[in-house]
Protein backbone atom coordinates (compact mmCIF):
# COMPACT_ATOMS: atom_id res chain seq x y z
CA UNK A 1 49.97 26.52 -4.22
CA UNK A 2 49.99 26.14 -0.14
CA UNK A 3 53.02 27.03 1.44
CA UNK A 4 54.00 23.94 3.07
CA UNK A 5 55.74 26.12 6.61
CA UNK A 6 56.60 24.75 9.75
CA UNK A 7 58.14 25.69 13.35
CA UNK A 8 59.55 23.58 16.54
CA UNK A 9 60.33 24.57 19.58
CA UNK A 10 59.81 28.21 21.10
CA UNK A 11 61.80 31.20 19.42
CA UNK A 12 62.98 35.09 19.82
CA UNK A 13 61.31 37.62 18.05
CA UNK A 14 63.64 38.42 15.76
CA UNK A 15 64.04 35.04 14.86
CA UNK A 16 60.89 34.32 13.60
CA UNK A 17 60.36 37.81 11.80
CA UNK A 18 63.74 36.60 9.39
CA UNK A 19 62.39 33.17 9.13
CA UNK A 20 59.22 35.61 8.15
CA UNK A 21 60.68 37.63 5.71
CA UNK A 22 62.62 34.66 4.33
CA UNK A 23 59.13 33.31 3.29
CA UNK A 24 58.10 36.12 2.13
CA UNK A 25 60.94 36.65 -0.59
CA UNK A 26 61.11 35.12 -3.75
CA UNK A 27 59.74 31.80 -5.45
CA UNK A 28 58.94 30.18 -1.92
CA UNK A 29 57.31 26.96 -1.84
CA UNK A 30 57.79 26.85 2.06
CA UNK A 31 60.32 26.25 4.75
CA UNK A 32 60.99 24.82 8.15
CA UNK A 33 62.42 26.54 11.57
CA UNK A 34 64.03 23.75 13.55
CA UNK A 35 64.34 24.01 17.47
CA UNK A 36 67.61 24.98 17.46
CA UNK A 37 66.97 27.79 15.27
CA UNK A 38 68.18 31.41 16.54
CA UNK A 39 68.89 34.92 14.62
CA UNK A 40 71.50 34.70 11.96
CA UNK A 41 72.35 36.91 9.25
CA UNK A 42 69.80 37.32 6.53
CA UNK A 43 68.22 33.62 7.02
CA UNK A 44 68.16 32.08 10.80
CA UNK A 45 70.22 29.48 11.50
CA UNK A 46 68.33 26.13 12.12
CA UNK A 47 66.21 28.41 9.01
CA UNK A 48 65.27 25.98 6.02
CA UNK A 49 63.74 27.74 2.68
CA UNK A 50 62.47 25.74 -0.44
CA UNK A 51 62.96 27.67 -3.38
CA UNK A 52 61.73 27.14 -7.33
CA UNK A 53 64.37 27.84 -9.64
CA UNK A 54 66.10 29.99 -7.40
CA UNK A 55 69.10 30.18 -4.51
CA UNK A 56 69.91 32.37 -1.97
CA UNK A 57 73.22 32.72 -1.28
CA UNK A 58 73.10 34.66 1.59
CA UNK A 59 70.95 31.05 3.19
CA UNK A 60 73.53 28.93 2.59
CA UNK A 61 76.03 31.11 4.38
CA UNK A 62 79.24 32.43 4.83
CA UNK A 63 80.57 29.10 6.01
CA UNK A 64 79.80 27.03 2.65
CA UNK A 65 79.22 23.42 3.28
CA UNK A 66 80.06 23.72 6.87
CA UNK A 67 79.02 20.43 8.24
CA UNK A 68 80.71 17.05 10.59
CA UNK A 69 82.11 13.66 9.91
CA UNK A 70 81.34 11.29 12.87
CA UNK A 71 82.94 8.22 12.95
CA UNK A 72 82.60 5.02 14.95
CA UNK A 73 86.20 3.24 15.59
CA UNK A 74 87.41 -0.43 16.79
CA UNK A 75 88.63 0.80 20.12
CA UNK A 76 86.89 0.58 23.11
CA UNK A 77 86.76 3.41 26.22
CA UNK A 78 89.22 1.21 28.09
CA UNK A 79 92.07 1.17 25.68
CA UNK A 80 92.19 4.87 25.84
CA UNK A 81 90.94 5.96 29.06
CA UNK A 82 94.24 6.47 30.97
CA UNK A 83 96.16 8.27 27.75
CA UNK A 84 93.63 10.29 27.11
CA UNK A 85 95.35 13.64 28.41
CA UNK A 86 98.25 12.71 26.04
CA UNK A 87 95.70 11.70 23.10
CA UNK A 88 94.27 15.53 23.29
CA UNK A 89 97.87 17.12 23.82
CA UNK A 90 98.82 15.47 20.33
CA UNK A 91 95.13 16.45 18.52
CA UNK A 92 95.62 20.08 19.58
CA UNK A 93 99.03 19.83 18.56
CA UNK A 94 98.99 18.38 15.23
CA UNK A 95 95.30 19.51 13.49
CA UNK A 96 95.57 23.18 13.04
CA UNK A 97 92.53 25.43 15.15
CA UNK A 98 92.20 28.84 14.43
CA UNK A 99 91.03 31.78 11.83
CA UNK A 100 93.29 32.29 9.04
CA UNK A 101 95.38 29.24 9.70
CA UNK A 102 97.37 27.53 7.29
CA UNK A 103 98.30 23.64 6.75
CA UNK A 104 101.81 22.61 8.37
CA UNK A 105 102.27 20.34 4.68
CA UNK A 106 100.63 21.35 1.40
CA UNK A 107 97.84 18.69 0.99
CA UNK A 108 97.71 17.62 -3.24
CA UNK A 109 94.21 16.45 -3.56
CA UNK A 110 91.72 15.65 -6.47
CA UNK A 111 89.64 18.36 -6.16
CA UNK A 112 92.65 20.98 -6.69
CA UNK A 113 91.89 19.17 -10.74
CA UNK A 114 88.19 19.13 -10.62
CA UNK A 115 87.07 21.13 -13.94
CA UNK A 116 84.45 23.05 -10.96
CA UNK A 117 87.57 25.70 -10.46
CA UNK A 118 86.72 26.96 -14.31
CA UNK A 119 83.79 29.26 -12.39
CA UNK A 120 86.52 31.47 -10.72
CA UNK A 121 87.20 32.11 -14.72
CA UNK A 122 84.71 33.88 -15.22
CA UNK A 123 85.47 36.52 -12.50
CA UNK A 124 89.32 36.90 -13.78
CA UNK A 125 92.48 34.90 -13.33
CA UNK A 126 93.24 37.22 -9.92
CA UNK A 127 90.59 35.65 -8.66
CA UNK A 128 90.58 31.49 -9.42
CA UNK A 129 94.50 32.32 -8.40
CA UNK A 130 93.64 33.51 -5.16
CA UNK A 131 90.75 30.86 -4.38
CA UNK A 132 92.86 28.41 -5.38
CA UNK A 133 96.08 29.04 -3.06
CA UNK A 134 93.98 29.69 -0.28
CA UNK A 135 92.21 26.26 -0.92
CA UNK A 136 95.38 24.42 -1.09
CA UNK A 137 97.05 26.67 2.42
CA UNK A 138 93.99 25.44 4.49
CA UNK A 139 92.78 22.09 4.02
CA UNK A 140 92.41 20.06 6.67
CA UNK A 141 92.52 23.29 9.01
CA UNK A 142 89.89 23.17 11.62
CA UNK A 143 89.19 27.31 12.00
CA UNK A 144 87.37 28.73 15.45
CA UNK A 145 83.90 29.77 16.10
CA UNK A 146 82.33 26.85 17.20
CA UNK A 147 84.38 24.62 15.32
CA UNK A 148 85.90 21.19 16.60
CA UNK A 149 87.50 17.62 16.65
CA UNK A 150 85.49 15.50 19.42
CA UNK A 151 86.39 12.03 21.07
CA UNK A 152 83.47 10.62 22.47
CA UNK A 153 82.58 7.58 23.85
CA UNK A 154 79.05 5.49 23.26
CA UNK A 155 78.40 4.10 26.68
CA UNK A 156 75.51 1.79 25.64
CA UNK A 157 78.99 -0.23 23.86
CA UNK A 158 82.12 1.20 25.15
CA UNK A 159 83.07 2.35 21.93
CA UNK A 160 84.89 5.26 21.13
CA UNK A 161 83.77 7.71 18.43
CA UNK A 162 85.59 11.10 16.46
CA UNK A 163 83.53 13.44 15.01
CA UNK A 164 84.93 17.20 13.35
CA UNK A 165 82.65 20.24 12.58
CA UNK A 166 83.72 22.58 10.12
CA UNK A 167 83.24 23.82 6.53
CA UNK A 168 85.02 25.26 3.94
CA UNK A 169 87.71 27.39 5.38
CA UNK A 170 88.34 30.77 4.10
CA UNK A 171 88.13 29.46 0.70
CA UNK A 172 84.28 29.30 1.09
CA UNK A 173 83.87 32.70 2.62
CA UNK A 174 85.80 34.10 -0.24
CA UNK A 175 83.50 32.39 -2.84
CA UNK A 176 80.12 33.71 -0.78
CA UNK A 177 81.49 37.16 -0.39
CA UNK A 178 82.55 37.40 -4.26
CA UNK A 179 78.61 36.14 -5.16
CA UNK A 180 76.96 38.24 -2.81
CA UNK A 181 79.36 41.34 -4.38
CA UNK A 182 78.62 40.67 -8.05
CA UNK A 183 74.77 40.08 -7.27
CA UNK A 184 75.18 43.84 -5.20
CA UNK A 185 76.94 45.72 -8.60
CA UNK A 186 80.26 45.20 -7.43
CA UNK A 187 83.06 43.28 -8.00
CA UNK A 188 84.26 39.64 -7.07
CA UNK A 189 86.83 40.88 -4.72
CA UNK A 190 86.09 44.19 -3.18
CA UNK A 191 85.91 44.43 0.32
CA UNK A 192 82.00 44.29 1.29
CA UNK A 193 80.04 47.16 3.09
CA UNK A 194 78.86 45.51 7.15
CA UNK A 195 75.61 44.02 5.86
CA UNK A 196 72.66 44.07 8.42
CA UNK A 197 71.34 40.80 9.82
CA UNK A 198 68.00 41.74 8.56
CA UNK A 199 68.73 42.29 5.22
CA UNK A 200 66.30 40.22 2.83
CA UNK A 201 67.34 36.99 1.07
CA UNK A 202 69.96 37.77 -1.88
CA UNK A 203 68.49 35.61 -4.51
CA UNK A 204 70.01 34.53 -7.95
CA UNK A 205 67.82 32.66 -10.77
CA UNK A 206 68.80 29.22 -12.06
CA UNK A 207 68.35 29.79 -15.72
CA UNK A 208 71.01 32.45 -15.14
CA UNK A 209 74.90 32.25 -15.82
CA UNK A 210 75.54 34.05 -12.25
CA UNK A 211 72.82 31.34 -10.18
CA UNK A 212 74.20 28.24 -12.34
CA UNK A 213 78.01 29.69 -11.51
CA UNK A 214 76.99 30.12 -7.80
CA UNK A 215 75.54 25.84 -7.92
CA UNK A 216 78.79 25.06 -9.60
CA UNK A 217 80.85 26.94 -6.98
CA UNK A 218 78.79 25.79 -3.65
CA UNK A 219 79.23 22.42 -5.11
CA UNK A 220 83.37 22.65 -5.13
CA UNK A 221 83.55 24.61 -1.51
CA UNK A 222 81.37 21.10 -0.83
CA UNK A 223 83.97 18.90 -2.01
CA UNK A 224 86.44 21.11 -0.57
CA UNK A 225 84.77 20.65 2.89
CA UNK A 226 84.21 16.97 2.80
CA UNK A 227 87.84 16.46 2.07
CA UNK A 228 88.89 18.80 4.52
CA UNK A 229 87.14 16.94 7.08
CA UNK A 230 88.52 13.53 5.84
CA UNK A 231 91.68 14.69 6.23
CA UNK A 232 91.62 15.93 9.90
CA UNK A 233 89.89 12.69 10.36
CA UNK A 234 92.43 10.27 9.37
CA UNK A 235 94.94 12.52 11.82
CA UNK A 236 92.80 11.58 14.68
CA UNK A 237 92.40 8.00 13.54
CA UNK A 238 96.19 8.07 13.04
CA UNK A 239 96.85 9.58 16.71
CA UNK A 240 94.75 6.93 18.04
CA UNK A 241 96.13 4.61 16.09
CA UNK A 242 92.53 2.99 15.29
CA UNK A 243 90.29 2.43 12.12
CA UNK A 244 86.54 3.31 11.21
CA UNK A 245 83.80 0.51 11.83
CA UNK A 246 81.09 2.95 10.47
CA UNK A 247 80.92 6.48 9.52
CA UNK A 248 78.41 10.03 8.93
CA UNK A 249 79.23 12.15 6.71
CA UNK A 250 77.18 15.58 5.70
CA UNK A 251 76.51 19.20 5.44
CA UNK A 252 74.03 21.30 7.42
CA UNK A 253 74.92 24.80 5.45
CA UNK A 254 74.09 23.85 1.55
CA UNK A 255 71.79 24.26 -0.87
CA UNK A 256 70.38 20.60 -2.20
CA UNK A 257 68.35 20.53 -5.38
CA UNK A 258 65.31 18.07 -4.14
CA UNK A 259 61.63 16.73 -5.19
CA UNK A 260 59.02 17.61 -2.62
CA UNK A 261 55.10 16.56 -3.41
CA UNK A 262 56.61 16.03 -7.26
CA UNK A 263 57.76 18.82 -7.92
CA UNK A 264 61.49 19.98 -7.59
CA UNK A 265 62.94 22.59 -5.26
CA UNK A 266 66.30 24.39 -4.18
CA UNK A 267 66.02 23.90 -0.49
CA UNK A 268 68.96 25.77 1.24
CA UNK A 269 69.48 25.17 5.15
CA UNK A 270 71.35 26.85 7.09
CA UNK A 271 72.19 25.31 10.10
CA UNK A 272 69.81 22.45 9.19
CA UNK A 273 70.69 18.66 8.96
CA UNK A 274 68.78 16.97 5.56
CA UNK A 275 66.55 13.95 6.97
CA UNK A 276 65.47 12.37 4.25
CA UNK A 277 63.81 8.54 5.31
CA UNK A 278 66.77 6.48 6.34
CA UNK A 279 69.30 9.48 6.04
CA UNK A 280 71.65 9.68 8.70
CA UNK A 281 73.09 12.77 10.73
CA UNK A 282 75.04 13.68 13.63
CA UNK A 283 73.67 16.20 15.37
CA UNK A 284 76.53 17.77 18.08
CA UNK A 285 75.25 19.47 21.86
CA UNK A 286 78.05 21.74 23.20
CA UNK A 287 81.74 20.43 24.77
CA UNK A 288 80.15 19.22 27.96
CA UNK A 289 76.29 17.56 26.32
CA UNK A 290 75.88 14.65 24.34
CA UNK A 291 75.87 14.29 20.64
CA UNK A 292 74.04 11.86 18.85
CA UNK A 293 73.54 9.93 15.60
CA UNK A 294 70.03 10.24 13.83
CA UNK A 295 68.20 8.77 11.40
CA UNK A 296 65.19 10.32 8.74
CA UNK A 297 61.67 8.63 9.17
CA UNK A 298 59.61 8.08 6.33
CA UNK A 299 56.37 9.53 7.65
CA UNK A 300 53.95 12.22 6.52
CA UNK A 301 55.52 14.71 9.83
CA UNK A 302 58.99 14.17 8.47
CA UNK A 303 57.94 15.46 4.92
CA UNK A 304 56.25 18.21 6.80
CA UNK A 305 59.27 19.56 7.95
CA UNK A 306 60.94 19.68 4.26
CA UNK A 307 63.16 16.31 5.51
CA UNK A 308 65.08 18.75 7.62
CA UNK A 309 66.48 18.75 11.52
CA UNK A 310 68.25 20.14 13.73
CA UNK A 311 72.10 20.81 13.40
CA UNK A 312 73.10 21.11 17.36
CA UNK A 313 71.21 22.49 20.21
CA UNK A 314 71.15 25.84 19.24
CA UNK A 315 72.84 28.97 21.05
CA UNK A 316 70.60 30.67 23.76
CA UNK A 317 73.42 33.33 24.51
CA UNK A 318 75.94 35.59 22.33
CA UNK A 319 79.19 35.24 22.40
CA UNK A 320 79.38 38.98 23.80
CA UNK A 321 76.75 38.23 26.28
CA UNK A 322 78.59 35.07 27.34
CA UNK A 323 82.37 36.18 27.08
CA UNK A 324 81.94 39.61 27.84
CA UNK A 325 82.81 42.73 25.27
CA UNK A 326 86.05 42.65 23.89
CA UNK A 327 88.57 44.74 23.64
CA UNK A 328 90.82 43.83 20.51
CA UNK A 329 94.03 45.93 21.51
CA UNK A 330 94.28 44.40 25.10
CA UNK A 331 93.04 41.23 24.03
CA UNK A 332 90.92 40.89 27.14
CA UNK A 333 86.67 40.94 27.43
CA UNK A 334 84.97 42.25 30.28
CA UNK A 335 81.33 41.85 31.60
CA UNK A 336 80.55 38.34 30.15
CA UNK A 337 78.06 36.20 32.51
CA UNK A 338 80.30 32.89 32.20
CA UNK A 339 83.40 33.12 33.37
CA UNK A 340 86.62 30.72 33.13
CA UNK A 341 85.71 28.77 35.94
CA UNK A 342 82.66 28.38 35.36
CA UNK A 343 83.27 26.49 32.39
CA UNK A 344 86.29 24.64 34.07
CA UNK A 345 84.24 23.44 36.75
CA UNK A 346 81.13 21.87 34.28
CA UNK A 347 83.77 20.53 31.83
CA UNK A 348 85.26 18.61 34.81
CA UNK A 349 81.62 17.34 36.23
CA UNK A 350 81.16 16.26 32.60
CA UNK A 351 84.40 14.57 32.45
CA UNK A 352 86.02 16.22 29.62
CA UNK A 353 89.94 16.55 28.63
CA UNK A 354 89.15 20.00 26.97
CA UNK A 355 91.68 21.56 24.36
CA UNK A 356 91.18 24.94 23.72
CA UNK A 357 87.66 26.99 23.68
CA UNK A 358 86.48 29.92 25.87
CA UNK A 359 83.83 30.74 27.69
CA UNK A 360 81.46 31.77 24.43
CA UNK A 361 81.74 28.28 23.77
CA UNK A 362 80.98 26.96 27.15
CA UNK A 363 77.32 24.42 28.05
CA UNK A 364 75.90 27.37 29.46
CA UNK A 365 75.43 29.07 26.50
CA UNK A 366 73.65 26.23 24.63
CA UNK A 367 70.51 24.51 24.97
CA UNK A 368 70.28 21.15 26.38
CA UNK A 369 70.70 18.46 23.27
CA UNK A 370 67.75 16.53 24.81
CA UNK A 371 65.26 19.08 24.63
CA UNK A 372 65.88 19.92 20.93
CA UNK A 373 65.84 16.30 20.10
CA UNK A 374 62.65 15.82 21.61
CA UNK A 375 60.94 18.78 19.67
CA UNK A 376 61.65 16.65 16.05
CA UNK A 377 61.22 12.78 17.74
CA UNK A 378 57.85 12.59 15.19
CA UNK A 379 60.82 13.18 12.44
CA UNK A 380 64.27 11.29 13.49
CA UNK A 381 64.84 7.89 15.20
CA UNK A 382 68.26 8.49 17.67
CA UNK A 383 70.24 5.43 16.75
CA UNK A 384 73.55 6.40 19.22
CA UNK A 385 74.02 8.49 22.33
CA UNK A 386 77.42 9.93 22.65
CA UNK A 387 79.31 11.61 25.34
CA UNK A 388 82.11 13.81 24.67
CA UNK A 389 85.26 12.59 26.84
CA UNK A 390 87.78 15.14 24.48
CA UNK A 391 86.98 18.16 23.15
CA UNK A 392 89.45 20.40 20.77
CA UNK A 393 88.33 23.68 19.68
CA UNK A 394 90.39 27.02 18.65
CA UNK A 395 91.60 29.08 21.64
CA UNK A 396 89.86 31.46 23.55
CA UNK A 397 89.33 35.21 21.56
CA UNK A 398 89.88 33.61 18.47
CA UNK A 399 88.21 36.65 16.10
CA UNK A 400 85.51 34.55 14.27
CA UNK A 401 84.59 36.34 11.09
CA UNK A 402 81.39 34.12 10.12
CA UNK A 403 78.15 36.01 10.53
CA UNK A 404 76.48 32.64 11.35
């Protein structure tokens, strides 16, 4: 069998050696580098792998089902334009940015009764119980990193969009951290060794109780994430006061069980938007770019690329490099190449009421949206153009403890 493989855009060294080794571990029918693609831990992010009867935990991430809602609303720029400093004060007041951060009102949802919670079970009672609370404390939290609640307006119509980026809270790093300590020998719990960025794909089989627990449990942090984001949603909708005309809804860190050239595959992306034909996606740039709304052609280039695209644009600087090193006792970083105004002044030229974020989060340390996009136009139609106008993120030196 041919390894179906392919690569956009231009990439670091060590980004291409772990999409390398990646393909090179494993029951690989082939996999896909997208141009926003850039070192990650284990598996690149913007990294897609096609797997038979296999899945690699360590692909999907530590961020389970991270991912964005994007929704289209019945206002128009004008109704909101002059209240839109008081429209971000009340987002960054009321949805809940930051690691470890808990819900201000316990959230009772269906999935807290899907039978999916029976896989912590099999680890010990300690553990579902712990899962579990920690599932109920943070839904519809936002967390940090490069996580966010965006107002943006379509300028082609005047109408205003929300979109949200995040996954599946602490309760998904818990469940990848337990797999990727029972696959290592040890138990669901204990505190895991630093791993190195280069270490080889953790794999677990499919006809095996731990890979078929692992499916079972990515598929609840999954639900957990999509409601998550619906609920921080209908806050923003709610603030607004406005309702949803059309909406996007999907994961870019996830593991989908698919049929490629008739046969069927585990293809996990990381960092990776699916694109099947007619699929759609948002795809976000950084606080001051665009972001758009995408749609899967059905053409041979498309299948090519394993039906996969880009997530964002794709970081071009660390956070250290950006922000500077930190210093966790004084709570202040030193040598970074942006600096605060730097980022003020671009956020203003853009236009944007920005809540929250530092400098490791700034345009500068992101590609340009445009120039991603163009690297995958054989592959995706752009259906809208949006321009951020609001931008809520976590607070500068927020620790972020996902390693991608």
């Amino acid at each position: 069998m041919n390894m179906k493989t392919k690569v956009f855009g231009q990439h670091e060294e060590g980004t291409l050696r772990q999409f390398q080794n990646c393909l090179q571990t494993g029951q690989v029918g082939g996999g896909v580098l997208c141009a926003d693609g850039h070192y990650g831990y284990s598996q690149p992010v913007g990294g897609v792998i096609a797997y038979e009867e296999q899945v690699a935990p360590s692909g999907v991430g530590y961020d389970i089902a991270c991912g964005n809602k994007a929704v289209r609303t019945n206002l128009k720029y004008e109704d909101i334009r002059e209240d839109l400093p008081n429209i971000m004060d009340a987002v960054a007041s009321r949805i809940s940015f930051g690691i470890g951060r808990k819900n201000k009102e316990r959230i009772d949802h269906a999935l807290f009764e899907d039978d999916g919670w029976y896989v912590y079970r099999q680890f010990g009672q300690q553990e579902h119980d712990i899962l579990k609370k920690l599932a109920y404390e943070q839904l519809g939290t936002v967390g940090a990193g490069n996580h966010f609640v965006d107002i943006f307006v379509e300028e082609a119509t005047g109408d205003v969009w929300i979109a949200n980026h995040f996954g599946s809270r602490g309760f998904g790093h818990k469940t990848a951290s337990g797999f990727l300590n029972v696959a290592a020998g040890r138990q669901f719990l204990d505190r895991a060794p630093g791993e190195s960025m280069e270490q080889l794909p953790t794999l677990l089989n499919l006809n095996e109780e731990l890979g078929q627990l692992y499916m079972e449990a990515m598929r609840l942090a999954g639900v957990y994430a999509y409601a998550g984001r619906d609920v921080v949603m209908d806050e923003v909708l709610d603030i607004l006061g406005a309702e949803t005309t059309f909406e996007v809804h999907n994961h870019h860190n996830y593991a989908w069980k698919e049929q490629h050239d008739g046969r069927e595959y585990v293809v996990v992306r990381k960092g990776a938007t699916p694109s099947a034909p007619g699929q759609l996606g948002f795809i976000g740039g950084s606080m001051g770019d665009q972001s758009v709304i995408v749609r899967g052609k059905d053409n041979e280039a498309n299948r090519e690329a394993w039906y996969s695209t880009v997530h964002g644009a794709g970081r071009i600087m660390s956070r250290t490099e950006a922000a500077g090193k930190m210093n966790w006792k004084t709570k202040k970083r030193r040598g970074g190449k942006v600096t605060e105004r730097m980022m003020q002044d671009a956020i203003r030229e853009a236009g944007v009421e920005l809540r929250g974020g530092g400098t490791d989060e700034s345009p500068f340390v992101y590609r340009k949206l445009a120039s991603v996009l163009d690297e995958h136009k054989e592959t995706i139609d752009v259906l809208h153009t949006l321009r951020p106008i609001g931008v809520a993120m976590a607070g500068a030196n927020e620790f972020d403890p996902y390693k991608d």
